[in-house]
Protein backbone atom coordinates (compact mmCIF):
# COMPACT_ATOMS: atom_id res chain seq x y z
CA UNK A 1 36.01 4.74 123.06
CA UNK A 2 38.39 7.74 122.55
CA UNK A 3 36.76 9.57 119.19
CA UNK A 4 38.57 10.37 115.77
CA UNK A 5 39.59 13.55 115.99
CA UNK A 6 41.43 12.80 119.38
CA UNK A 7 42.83 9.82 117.67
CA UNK A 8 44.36 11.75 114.88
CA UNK A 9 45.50 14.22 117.15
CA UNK A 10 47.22 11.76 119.29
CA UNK A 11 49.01 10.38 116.08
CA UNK A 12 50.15 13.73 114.82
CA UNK A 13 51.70 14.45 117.47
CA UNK A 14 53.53 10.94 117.53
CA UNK A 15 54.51 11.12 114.03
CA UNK A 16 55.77 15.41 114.68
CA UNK A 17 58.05 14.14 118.03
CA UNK A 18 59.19 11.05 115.85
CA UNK A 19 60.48 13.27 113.52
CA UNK A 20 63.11 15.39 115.28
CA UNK A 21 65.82 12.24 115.97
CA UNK A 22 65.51 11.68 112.34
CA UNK A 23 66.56 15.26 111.62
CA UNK A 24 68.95 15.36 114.08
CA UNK A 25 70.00 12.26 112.48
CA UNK A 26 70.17 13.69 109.26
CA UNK A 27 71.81 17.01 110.42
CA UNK A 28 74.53 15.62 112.65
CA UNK A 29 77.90 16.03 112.19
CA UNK A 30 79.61 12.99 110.60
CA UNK A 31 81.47 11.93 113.41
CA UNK A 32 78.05 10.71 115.57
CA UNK A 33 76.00 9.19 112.87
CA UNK A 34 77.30 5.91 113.74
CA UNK A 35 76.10 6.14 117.32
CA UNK A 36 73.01 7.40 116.78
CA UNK A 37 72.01 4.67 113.37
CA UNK A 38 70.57 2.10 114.70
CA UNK A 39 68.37 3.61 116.88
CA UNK A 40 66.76 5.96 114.51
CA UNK A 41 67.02 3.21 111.44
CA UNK A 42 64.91 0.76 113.24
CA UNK A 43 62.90 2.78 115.91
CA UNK A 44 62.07 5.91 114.58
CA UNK A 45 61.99 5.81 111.13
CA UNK A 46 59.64 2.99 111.04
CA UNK A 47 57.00 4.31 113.66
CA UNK A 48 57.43 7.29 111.91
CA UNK A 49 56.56 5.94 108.29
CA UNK A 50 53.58 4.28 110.09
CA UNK A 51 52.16 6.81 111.67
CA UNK A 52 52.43 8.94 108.17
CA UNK A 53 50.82 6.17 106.42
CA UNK A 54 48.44 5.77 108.96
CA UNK A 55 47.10 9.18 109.00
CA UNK A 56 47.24 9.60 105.41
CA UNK A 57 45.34 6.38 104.33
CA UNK A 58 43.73 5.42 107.68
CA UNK A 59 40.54 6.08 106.77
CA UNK A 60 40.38 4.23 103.74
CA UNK A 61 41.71 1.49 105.53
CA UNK A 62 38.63 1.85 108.39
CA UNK A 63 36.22 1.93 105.44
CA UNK A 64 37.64 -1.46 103.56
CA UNK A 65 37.73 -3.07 106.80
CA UNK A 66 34.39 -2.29 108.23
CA UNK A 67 33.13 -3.00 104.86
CA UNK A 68 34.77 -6.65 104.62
CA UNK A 69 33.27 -7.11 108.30
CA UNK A 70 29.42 -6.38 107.59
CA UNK A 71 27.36 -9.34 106.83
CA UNK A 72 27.40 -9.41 102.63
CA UNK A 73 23.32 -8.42 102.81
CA UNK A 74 24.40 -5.04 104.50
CA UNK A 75 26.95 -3.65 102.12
CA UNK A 76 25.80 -1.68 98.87
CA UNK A 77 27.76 -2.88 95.76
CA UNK A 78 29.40 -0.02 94.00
């Protein structure tokens, strides 16, 4: 398996590239927003709020997960 740090890595750099349409988006002039919408409304902004969320709360996500699959004899009650 490919380990954590190379994981997070990988995603960091997803969410930094993700990033640039939407401020190219944002920065634009007025006359090419309407070309350009779509594409960052329902590509990159929500890979990009993924990946943030992702890397943010992933590994409390991992923990809850991994505890809910362990047998119920194998996880300490907090």
């Amino acid at each position: 398996m490919i380990k954590q740090a190379t994981r997070r890595s990988i995603l960091r750099w997803i969410h930094i590239l993700l990033s640039f349409p939407v401020i190219g988006y944002i920065y634009s002039p007025f006359e090419e927003i309407p070309r350009t919408a779509p594409v960052v409304r329902y590509l990159f902004l929500p890979v990009l709020i993924l990946t943030g969320l992702w890397l943010w709360k992933g590994p409390a996500v991992r923990r809850l997960v991994s505890r809910k699959a362990a047998p119920s004899g194998m996880v300490d009650n907090l």
